[in-house]
Protein backbone atom coordinates (compact mmCIF):
# COMPACT_ATOMS: atom_id res chain seq x y z
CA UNK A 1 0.00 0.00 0.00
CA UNK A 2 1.30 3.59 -0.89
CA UNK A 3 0.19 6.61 0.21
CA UNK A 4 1.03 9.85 -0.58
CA UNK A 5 0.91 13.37 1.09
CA UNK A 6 -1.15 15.96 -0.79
CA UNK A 7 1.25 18.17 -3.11
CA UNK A 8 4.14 15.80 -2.31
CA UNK A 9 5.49 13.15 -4.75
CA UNK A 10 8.01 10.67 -4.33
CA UNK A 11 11.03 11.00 -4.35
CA UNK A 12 12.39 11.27 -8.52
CA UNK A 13 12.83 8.59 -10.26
CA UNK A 14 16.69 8.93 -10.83
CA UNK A 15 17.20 9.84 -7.00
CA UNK A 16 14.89 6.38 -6.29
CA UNK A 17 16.90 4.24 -8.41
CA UNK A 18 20.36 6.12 -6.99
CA UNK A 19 19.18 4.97 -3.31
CA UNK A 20 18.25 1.22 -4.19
CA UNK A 21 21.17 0.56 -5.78
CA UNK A 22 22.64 2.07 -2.37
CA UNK A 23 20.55 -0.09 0.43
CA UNK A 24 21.47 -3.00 -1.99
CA UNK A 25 25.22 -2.54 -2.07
CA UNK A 26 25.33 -1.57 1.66
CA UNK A 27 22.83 -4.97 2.38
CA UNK A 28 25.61 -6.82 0.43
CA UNK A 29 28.22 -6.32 2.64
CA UNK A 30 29.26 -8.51 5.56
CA UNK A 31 26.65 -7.89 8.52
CA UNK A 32 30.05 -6.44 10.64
CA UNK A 33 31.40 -4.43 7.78
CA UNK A 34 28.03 -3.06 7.08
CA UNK A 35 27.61 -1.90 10.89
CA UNK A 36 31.07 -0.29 10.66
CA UNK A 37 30.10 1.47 7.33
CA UNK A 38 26.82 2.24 8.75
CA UNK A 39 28.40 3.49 11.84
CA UNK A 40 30.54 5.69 9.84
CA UNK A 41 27.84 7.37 7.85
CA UNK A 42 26.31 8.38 10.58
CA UNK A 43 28.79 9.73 12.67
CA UNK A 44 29.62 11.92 8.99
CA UNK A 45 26.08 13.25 8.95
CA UNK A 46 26.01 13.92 13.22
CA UNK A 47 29.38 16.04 12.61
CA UNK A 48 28.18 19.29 12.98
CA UNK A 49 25.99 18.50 15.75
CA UNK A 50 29.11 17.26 17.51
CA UNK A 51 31.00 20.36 16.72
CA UNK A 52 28.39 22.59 17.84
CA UNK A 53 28.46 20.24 21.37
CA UNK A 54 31.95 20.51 21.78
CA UNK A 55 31.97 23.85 21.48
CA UNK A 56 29.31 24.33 23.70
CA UNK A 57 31.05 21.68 26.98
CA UNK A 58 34.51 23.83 26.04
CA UNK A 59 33.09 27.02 26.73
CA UNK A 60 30.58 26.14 29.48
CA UNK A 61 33.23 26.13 32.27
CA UNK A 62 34.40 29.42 31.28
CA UNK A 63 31.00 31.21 31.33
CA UNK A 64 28.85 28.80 32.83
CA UNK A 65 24.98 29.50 31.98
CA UNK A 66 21.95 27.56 33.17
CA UNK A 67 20.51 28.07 29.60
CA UNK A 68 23.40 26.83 27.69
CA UNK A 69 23.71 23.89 29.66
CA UNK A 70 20.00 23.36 29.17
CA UNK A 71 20.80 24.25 25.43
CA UNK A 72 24.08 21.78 25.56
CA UNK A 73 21.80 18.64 27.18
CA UNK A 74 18.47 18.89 24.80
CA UNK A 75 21.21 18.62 22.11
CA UNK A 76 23.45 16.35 23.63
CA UNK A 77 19.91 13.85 24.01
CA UNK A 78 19.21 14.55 20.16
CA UNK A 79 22.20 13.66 18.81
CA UNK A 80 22.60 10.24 21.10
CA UNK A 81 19.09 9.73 19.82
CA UNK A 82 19.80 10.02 16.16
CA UNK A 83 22.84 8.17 16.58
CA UNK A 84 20.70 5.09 18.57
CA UNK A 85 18.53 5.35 15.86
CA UNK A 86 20.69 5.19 12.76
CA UNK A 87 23.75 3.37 13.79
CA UNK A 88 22.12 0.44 16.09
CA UNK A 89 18.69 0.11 15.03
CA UNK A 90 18.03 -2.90 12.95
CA UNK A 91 14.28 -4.01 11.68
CA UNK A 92 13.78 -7.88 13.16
CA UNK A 93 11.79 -8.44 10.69
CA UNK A 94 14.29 -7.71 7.66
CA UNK A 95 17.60 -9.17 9.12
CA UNK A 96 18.81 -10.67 12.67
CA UNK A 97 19.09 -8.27 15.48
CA UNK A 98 22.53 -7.70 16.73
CA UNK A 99 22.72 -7.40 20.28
CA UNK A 100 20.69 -11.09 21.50
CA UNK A 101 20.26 -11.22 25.50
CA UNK A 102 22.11 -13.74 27.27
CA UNK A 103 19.66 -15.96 28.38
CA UNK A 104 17.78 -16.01 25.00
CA UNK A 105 17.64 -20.13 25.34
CA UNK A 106 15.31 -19.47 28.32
CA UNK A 107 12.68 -18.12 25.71
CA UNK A 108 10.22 -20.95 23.80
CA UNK A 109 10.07 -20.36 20.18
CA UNK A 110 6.88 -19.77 17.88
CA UNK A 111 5.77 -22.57 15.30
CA UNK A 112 7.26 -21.43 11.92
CA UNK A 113 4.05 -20.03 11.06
CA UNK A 114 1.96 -19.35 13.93
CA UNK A 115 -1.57 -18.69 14.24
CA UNK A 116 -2.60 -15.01 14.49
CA UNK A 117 -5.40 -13.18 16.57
CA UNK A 118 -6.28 -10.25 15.00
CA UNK A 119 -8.07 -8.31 17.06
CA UNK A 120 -9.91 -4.51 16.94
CA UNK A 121 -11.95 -2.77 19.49
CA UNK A 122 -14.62 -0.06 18.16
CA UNK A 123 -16.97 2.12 19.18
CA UNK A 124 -18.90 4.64 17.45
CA UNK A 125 -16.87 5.00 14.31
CA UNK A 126 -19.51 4.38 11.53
CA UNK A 127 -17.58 6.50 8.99
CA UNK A 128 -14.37 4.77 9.17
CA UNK A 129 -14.99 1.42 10.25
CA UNK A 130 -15.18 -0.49 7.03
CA UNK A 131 -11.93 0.64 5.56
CA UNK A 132 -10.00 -0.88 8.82
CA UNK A 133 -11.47 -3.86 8.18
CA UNK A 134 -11.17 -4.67 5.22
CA UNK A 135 -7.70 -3.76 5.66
CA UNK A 136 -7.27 -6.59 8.50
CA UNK A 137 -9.28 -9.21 6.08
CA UNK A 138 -7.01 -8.03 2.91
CA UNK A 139 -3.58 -8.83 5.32
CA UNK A 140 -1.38 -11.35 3.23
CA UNK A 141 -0.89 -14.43 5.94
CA UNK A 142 -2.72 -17.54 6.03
CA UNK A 143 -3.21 -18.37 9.64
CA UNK A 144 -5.71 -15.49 10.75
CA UNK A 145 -8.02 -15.79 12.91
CA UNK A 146 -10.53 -11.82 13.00
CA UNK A 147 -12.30 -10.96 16.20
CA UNK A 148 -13.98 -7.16 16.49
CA UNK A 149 -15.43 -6.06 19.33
CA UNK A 150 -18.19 -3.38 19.03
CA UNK A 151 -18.51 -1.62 22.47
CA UNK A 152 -22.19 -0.51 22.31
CA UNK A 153 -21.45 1.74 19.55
CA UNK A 154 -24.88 3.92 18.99
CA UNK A 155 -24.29 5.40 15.87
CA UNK A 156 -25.43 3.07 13.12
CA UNK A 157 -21.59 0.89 13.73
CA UNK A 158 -23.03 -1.85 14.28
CA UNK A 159 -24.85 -2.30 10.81
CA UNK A 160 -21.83 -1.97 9.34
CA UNK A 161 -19.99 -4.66 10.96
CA UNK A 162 -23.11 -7.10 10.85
CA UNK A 163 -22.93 -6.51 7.17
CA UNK A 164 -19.54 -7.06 6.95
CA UNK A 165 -19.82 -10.20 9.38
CA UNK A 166 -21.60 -11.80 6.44
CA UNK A 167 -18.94 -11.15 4.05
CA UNK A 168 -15.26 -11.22 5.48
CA UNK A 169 -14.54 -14.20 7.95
CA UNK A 170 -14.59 -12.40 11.45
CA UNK A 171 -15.79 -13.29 14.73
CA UNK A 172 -17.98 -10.37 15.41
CA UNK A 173 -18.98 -9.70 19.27
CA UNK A 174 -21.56 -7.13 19.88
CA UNK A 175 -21.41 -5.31 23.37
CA UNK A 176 -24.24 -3.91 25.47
CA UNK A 177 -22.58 -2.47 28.10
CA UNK A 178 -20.06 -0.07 27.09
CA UNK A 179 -16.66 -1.07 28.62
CA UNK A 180 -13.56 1.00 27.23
CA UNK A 181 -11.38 -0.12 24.72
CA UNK A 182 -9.24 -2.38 27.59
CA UNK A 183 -12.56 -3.96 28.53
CA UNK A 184 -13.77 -4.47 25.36
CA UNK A 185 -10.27 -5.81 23.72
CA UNK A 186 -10.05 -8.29 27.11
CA UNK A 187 -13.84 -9.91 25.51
CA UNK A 188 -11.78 -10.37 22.20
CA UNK A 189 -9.12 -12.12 23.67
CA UNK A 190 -11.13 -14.41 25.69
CA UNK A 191 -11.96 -15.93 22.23
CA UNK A 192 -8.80 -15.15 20.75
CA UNK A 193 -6.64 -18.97 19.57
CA UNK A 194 -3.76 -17.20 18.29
CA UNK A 195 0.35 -17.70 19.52
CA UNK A 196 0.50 -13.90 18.71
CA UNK A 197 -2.23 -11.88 19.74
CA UNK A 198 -2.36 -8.16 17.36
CA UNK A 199 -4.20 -5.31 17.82
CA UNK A 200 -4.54 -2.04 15.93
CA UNK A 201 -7.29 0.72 16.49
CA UNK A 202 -11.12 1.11 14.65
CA UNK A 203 -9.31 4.80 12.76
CA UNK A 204 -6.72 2.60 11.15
CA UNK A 205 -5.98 0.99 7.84
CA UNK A 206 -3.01 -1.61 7.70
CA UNK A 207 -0.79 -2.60 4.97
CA UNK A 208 -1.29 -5.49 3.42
CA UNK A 209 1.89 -7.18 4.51
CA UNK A 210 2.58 -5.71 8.38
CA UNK A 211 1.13 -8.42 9.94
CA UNK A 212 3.63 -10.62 8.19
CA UNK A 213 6.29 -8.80 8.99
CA UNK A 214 5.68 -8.20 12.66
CA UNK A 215 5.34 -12.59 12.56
CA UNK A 216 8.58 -12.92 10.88
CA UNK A 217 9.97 -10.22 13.63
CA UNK A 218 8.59 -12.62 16.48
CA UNK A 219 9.99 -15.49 14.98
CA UNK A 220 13.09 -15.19 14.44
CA UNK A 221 13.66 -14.05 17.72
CA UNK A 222 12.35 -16.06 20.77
CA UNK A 223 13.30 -12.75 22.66
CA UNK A 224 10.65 -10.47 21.42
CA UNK A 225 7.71 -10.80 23.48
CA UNK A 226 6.26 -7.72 21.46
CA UNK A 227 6.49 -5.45 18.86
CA UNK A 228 5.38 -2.33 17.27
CA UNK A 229 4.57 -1.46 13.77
CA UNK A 230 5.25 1.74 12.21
CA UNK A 231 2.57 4.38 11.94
CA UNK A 232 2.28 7.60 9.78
CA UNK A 233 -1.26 9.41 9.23
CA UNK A 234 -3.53 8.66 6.87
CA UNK A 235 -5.62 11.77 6.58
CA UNK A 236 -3.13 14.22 5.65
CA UNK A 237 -5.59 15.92 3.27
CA UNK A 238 -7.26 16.98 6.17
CA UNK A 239 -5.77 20.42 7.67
CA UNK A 240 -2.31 21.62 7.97
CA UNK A 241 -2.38 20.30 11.91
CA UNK A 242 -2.67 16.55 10.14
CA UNK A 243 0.17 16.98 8.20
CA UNK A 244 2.52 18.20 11.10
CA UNK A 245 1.54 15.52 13.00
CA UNK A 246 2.57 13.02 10.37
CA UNK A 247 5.51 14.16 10.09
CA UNK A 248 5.86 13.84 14.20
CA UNK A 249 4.63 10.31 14.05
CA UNK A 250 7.42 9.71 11.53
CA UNK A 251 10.34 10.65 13.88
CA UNK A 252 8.28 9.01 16.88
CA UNK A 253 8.77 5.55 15.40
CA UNK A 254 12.02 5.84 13.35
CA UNK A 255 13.56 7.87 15.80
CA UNK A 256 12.35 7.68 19.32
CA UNK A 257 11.08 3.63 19.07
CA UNK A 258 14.26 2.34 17.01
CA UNK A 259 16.26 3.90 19.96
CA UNK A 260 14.53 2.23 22.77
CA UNK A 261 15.10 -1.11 20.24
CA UNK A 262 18.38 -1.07 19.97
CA UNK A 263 18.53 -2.29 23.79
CA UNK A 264 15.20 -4.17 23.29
CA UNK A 265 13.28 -2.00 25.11
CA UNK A 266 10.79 -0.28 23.94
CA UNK A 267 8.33 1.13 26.65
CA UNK A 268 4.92 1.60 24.34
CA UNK A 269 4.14 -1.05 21.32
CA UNK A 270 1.56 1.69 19.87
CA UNK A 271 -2.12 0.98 19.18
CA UNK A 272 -2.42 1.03 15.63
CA UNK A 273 -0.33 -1.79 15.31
CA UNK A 274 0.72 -3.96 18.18
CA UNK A 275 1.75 -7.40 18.46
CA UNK A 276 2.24 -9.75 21.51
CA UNK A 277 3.00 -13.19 21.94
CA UNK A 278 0.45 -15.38 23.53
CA UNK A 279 2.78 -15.59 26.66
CA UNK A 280 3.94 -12.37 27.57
CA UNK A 281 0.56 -10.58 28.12
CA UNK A 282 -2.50 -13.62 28.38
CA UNK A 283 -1.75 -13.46 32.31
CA UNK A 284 -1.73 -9.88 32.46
CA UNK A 285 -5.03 -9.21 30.94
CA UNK A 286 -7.35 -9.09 33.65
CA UNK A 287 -4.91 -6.86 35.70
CA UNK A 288 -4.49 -4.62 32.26
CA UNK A 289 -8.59 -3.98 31.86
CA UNK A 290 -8.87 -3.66 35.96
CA UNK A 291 -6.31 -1.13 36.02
CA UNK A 292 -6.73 0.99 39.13
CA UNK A 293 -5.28 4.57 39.91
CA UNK A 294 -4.95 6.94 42.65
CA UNK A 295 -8.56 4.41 43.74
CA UNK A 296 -10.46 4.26 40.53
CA UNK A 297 -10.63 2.91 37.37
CA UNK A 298 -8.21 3.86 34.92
CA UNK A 299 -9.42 4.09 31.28
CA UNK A 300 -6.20 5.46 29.98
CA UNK A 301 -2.58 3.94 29.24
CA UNK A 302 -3.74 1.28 27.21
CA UNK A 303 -0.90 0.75 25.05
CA UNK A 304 1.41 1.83 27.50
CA UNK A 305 0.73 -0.25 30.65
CA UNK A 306 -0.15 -3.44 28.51
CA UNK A 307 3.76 -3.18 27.67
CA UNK A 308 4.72 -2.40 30.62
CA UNK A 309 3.28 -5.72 32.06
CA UNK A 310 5.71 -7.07 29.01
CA UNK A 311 8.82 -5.44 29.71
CA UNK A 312 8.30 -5.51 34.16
CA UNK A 313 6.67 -8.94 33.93
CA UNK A 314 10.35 -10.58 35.97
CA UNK A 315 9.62 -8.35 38.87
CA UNK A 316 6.07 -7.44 38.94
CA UNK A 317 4.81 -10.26 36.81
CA UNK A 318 4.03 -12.67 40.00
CA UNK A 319 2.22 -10.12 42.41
CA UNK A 320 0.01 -9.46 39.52
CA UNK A 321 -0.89 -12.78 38.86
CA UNK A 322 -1.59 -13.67 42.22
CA UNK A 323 -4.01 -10.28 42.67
CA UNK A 324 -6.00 -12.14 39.82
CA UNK A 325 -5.90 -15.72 40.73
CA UNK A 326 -9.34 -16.20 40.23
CA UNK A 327 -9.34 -15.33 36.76
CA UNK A 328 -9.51 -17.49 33.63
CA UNK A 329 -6.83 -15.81 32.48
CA UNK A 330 -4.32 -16.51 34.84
CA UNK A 331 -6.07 -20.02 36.07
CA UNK A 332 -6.39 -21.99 32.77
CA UNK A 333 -2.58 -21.35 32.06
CA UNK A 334 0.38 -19.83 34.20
CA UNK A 335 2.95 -18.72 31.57
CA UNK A 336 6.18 -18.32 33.50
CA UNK A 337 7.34 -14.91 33.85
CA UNK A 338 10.21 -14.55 31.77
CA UNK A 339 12.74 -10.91 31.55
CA UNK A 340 11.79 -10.90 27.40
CA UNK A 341 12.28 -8.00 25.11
CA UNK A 342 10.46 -5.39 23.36
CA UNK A 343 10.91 -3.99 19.38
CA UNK A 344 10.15 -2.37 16.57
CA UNK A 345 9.46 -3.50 12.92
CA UNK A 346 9.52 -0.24 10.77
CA UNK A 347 8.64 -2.55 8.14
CA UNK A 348 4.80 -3.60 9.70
CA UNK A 349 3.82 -0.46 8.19
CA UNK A 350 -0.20 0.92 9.50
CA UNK A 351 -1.82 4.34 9.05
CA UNK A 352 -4.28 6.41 11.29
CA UNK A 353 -6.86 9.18 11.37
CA UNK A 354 -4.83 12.26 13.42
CA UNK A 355 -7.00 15.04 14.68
CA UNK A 356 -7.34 17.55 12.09
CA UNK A 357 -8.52 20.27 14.63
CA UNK A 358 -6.99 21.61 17.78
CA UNK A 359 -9.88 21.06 19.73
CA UNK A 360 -9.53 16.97 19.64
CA UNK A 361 -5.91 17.50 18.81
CA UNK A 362 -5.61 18.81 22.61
CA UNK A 363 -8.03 16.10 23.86
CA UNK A 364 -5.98 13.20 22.45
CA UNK A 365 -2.93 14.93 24.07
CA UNK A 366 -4.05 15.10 27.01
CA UNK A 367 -5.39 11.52 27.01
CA UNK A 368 -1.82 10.69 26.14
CA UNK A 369 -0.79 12.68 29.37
CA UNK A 370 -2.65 10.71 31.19
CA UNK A 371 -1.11 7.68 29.99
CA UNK A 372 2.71 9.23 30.95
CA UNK A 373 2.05 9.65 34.34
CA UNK A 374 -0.05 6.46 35.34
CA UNK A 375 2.70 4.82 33.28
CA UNK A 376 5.52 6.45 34.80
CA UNK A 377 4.25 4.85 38.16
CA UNK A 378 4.89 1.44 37.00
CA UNK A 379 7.43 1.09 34.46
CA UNK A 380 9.46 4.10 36.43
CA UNK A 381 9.57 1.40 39.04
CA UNK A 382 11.53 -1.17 37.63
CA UNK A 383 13.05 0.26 34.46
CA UNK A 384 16.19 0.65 35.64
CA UNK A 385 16.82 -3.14 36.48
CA UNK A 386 16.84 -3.23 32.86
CA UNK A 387 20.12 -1.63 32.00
CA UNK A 388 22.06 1.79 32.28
CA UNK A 389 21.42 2.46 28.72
CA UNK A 390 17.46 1.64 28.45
CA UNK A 391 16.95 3.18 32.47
CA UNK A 392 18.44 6.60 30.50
CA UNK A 393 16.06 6.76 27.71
CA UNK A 394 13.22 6.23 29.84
CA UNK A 395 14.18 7.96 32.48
CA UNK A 396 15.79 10.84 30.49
CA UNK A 397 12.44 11.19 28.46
CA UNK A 398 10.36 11.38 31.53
CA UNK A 399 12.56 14.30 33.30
CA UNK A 400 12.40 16.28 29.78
CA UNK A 401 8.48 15.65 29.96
CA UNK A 402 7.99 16.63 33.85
CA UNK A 403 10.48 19.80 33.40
CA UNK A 404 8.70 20.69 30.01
CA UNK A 405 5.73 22.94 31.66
CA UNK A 406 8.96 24.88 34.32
CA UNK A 407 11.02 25.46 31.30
CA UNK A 408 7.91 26.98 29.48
CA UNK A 409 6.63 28.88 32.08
CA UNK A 410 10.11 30.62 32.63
CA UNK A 411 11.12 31.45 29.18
CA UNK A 412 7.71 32.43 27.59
CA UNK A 413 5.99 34.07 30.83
CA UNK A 414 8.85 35.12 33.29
CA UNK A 415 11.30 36.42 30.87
CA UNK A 416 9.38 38.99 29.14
CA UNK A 417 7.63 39.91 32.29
CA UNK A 418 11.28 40.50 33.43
CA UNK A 419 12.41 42.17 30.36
CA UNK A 420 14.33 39.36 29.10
CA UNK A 421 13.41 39.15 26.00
CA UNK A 422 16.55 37.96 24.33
CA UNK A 423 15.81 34.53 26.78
CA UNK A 424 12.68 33.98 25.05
CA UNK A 425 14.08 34.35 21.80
CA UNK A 426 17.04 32.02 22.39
CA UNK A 427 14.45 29.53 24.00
CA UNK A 428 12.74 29.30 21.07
CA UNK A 429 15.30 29.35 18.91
CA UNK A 430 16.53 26.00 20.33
CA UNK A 431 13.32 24.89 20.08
CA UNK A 432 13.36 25.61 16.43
CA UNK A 433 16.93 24.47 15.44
CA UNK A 434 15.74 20.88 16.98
CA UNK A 435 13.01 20.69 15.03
CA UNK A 436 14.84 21.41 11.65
CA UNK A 437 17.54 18.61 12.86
CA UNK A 438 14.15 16.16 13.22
CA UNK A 439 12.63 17.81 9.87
CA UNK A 440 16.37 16.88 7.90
CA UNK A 441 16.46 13.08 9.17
CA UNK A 442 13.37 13.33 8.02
CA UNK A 443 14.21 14.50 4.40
CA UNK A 444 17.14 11.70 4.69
CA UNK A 445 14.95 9.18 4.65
CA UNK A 446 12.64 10.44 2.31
CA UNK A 447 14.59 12.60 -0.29
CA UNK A 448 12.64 14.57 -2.33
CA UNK A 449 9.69 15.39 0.38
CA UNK A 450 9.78 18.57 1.16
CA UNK A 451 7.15 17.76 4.10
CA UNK A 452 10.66 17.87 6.25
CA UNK A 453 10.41 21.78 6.61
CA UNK A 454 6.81 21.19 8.62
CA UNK A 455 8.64 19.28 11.61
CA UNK A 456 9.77 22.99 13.10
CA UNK A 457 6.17 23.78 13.58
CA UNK A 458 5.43 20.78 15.52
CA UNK A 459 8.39 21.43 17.97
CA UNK A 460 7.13 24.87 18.41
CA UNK A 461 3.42 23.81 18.79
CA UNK A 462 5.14 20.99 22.07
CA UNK A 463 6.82 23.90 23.55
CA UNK A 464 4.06 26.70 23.64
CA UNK A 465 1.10 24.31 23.63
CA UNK A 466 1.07 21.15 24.84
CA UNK A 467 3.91 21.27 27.52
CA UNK A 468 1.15 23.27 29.72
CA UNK A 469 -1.18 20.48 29.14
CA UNK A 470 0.52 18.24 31.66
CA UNK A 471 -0.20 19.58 34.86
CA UNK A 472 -4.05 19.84 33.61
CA UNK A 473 -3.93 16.32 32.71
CA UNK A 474 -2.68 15.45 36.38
CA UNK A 475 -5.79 18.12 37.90
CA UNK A 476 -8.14 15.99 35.40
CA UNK A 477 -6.51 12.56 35.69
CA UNK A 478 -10.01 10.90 37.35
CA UNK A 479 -11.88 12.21 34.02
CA UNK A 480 -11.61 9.83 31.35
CA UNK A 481 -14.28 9.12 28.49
CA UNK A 482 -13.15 6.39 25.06
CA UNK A 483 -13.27 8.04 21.89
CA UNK A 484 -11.53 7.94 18.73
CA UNK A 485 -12.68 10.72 16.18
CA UNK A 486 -10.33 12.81 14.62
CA UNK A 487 -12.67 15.16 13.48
C-alpha cells in the first residue's frame, strides 16, 4: 500500500533508483562491515551537531549558563538519539538483530508459522470502520483468525460490521454495556486462539503485509515478546495540523522507538499496530482492563501499561498474577514470567486518522498525558533493572516531559515579564533548530519530500502548547471518556 501526502510526490525517479542501488550494495556487505560502514555514515552526517556540542562543553566552564547547559543537554539527548537510531537500530523483521540477551535459550520459540489473533476494538466509528477492516481481512498471511469487538457503539456501527460479518470471515462480538477499549479488547481475547495476539485501532488501515512482517519479527527471535509497527497518518488531506503531526509520528517511530530497540526496550508497542505473543501478556489481561489509579478505574494507558506488564513482567509479573488468581486468564494457564524484550518493525507499516482540529488535537494529548504519568508509576519502578542504557532513555524522556511545563513557564511568561526578551528568543530558537535537525532526518529518509520543513512547527506547537497540558492532565486525571474521532 502507498500513500502519498497531498502536493508531495516521491522522491524522482533517478534519485529512487540512486538509493536502491545504495541499500542493496550496503545490504551486500558482511553484517560487521556493514555496521562499521553504517556506523561511519552516521557519525559523517552527526558532525556538525558534535562540533556545535563541543563547542558548547569547552566554553561552558568558562562562562557557565543555566541556559546553555539546558541548550548543551536537549542537544546532547538529540544527537545520542539520532545516533541510537541510525547506527544500532536494525528491523527484526528484515535481518537478525545484533545485540541477542544472554539468556535467549530461556525463551520458547513460535511454530514457523503461527496462528494469528487479529483483534480490533470499536466504538462509534460508523464513517471509518469499514476501511480498517477490510484492511485486516485483505492482510497477506494464512493463519488469521478476526475478532472485532463493538462496544455498544450507537451510531449506526453496528450495521456496518453485521454486514460485513456476512462477508469477510470475522468473529464479530456485539457489546451492550459499554466497557472501554481495555474492557472491550479483554472480551476479544477471551476468544482469541492465536500464539501472537495483534491489535490495531477502529481509525486505522493496515498494509497489506505488516502483519507478516511483525510474525517474521517474532519469529526469528524467541526474545521479542512484542512489537510495534510503524505508523504515519492517513488523513493528511485533512488540515495543515494533520500533516505536522505526520511528520511527528514519523520521527516518533524511526527515531524515538528504534532507539529504545536497539537495547530491546521499547516502553509503548503503539495501538495502531501492536503485536504480543500469547505468553507475555494472556496473564496480564485481567490486571491490564482492571487497572486501578490513585482508587479508581483507569481508562487510559492502554498501550502503554499493557507493555509495561511485558517489559516488568520478571519483577512485577508474579504479584500481579496472584491479585487475579481467580481469573480465567491466569487459572487456565500460568505462563512463566520470563525478563523478554520489546521492538520495533519499521517494516509492519499501519496508518491512522490524526485530529485535524486543535480542539480533539488537545483532547488526544491530554489523554496521552494521562497515559505518561499512570505509566511512569509502574514502568518508572523497575526500568532501571533493565540496564544503564534503556533506564536513561526512559528515564531521560520522563525528566524532559515533567520539566517541560517549568522550562515553558520561565522562558515564555517570566522572561518577558522580566524584560528578558533575548531569553525567550534564544528559548525558542533552540526549540526551532531541533526541530529542523528532526525535519532533515526526516528529508534523509525520504529525499525529495519537502514535508521535512513542517517538523519545526510541531516542535514549536510541544513547547508553547502542549507542555502546559501536563499539569491539567494530572488536575483531570479521574476524568476519562473512550473516543476515537479525529474530526
Amino acid at each position: 500500500m502507498t500513500v502519498l501526502r497531498p502536493g508531495h510526490g516521491p522522491a524522482t525517479p533517478l534519485r529512487a533508483a540512486a538509493r536502491h542501488r545504495f541499500r542493496a550494495r550496503l545490504d551486500a556487505l558482511e553484517p560487521g562491515v556493514r555496521r562499521d560502514v553504517v556506523r561511519l555514515l552516521t557519525l559523517l552526517a552527526l558532525l556538525p551537531l558534535l562540533l556545535l556540542l563541543a563547542r558548547g562543553a569547552v566554553r561552558l566552564p568558562h562562562a557557565f549558563d543555566p541556559l546553555a547547559l539546558y541548550g548543551l543537554a536537549v542537544l546532547a539527548g538529540t544527537v545520542c538519539l539520532l545516533h541510537l537510531a541510525y547506527s544500532r537500530y536494525d528491523d527484526p523483521a528484515v535481518r537478525p538483530l545484533r545485540s541477542r540477551p544472554r539468556h535467549a535459550d530461556a525463551f520458547p520459540a513460535l511454530p514457523a508459522q503461527p496462528r494469528v489473533s487479529f483483534l480490533l476494538a470499536v466504538r462509534n466509528e460508523r464513517a471509518h470502520i469499514e476501511a480498517c477492516v477490510r484492511s485486516m481481512a485483505a492482510v497477506d498471511y494464512p493463519d488469521l483468525q478476526l475478532v472485532v469487538v463493538d462496544d455498544a457503539s450507537d451510531d449506526g456501527t453496528p450495521d456496518v460490521l453485521e454486514r460485513l460479518a456476512e462477508e469477510l470471515p470475522l468473529t464479530l462480538i456485539r457489546l451492550e454495556e459499554n466497557l472501554g477499549k481495555k474492557g472491550a479488547l479483554v472480551r476479544a481475547c477471551a476468544v482469541a486462539d492465536g500464539d501472537v495476539l495483534l491489535f490495531t485501532d477502529s481509525d486505522c488501515v493496515v498494509a497489506p503485509d505488516a502483519v507478516r512482517h511483525c510474525v517474521t519479527a517474532l519469529v526469528r527471535h524467541p526474545e521479542l515478546g512484542a512489537v510495534s509497527g510503524h505508523c504515519r497518518a492517513l488523513n493528511t488531506d485533512a488540515s495543515l495540523l494533520a500533516r505536522v503531526q505526520d511528520i511527528w509520528y514519523e520521527g516518533q517511530f524511526r527515531i524515538s522507538k528504534a532507539a529504545e530497540a536497539a537495547f530491546g526496550s521499547v516502553t509503548c508497542v503503539s495501538g495502531p499496530l501492536a503485536a504480543f505473543r500469547r505468553e507475555a501478556i494472556y496473564n496480564y489481561l485481567p490486571a491490564w482492563a482492571e487497572d486501578r489509579f490513585l482508587g479508581a478505574p483507569f481508562r487510559f494507558a492502554t498501550d502503554r501499561q499493557l507493555t509495561g506488564y511485558v517489559l516488568g513482567q520478571a519483577w512485577r509479573g508474579r504479584a500481579l498474577k496472584e491479585r487475579h488468581a481467580d481469573s480465567p486468564f491466569v487459572r487456565e494457564h500460568d505462563y512463566p514470567e520470563l525478563r523478554w524484550e520489546v521492538g520495533y518493525t519499521r517494516s509492519a507499516r499501519v496508518w491512522t486518522r490524526v485530529p485535524s482540529r486543535p480542539g480533539s488535537f488537545l483532547r488526544q494529548q491530554i489523554r496521552w498525558k494521562k497515559s505518561f504519568i499512570r505509566n511512569l508509576f509502574f514502568t518508572g519502578g523497575f526500568m532501571w533493572r533493565r540496564g544503564p542504557a534503556a533506564a536513561a532513555l526512559y528515564y531521560g524522556h520522563a525528566l524532559w516531559v515533567i520539566a517541560a511545563p517549568a522550562l515553558v513557564v520561565r522562558h515564555l511568561l517570566w522572561a518577558p515579564l522580566h524584560l528578558a526578551g533575548l531569553l525567550t528568543l534564544l528559548y525558542l530558537g533552540g526549540i526551532v533548530l531541533k526541530g529542523c535537525v528532526w525535519g532533515l532526518a526526516y528529508r534523509i529518509d525520504h529525499p525529495g519530500d519537502r514535508s521535512w520543513r513542517r517538523r519545526p512547527l510541531m516542535s514549536l506547537l510541544s513547547c508553547c502548547v502542549l507542555a502546559w497540558l501536563l499539569p491539567y492532565a494530572l488536575l483531570t486525571l479521574r476524568r476519562g471518556v473512550w473516543t476515537r474521532s479525529a474530526a
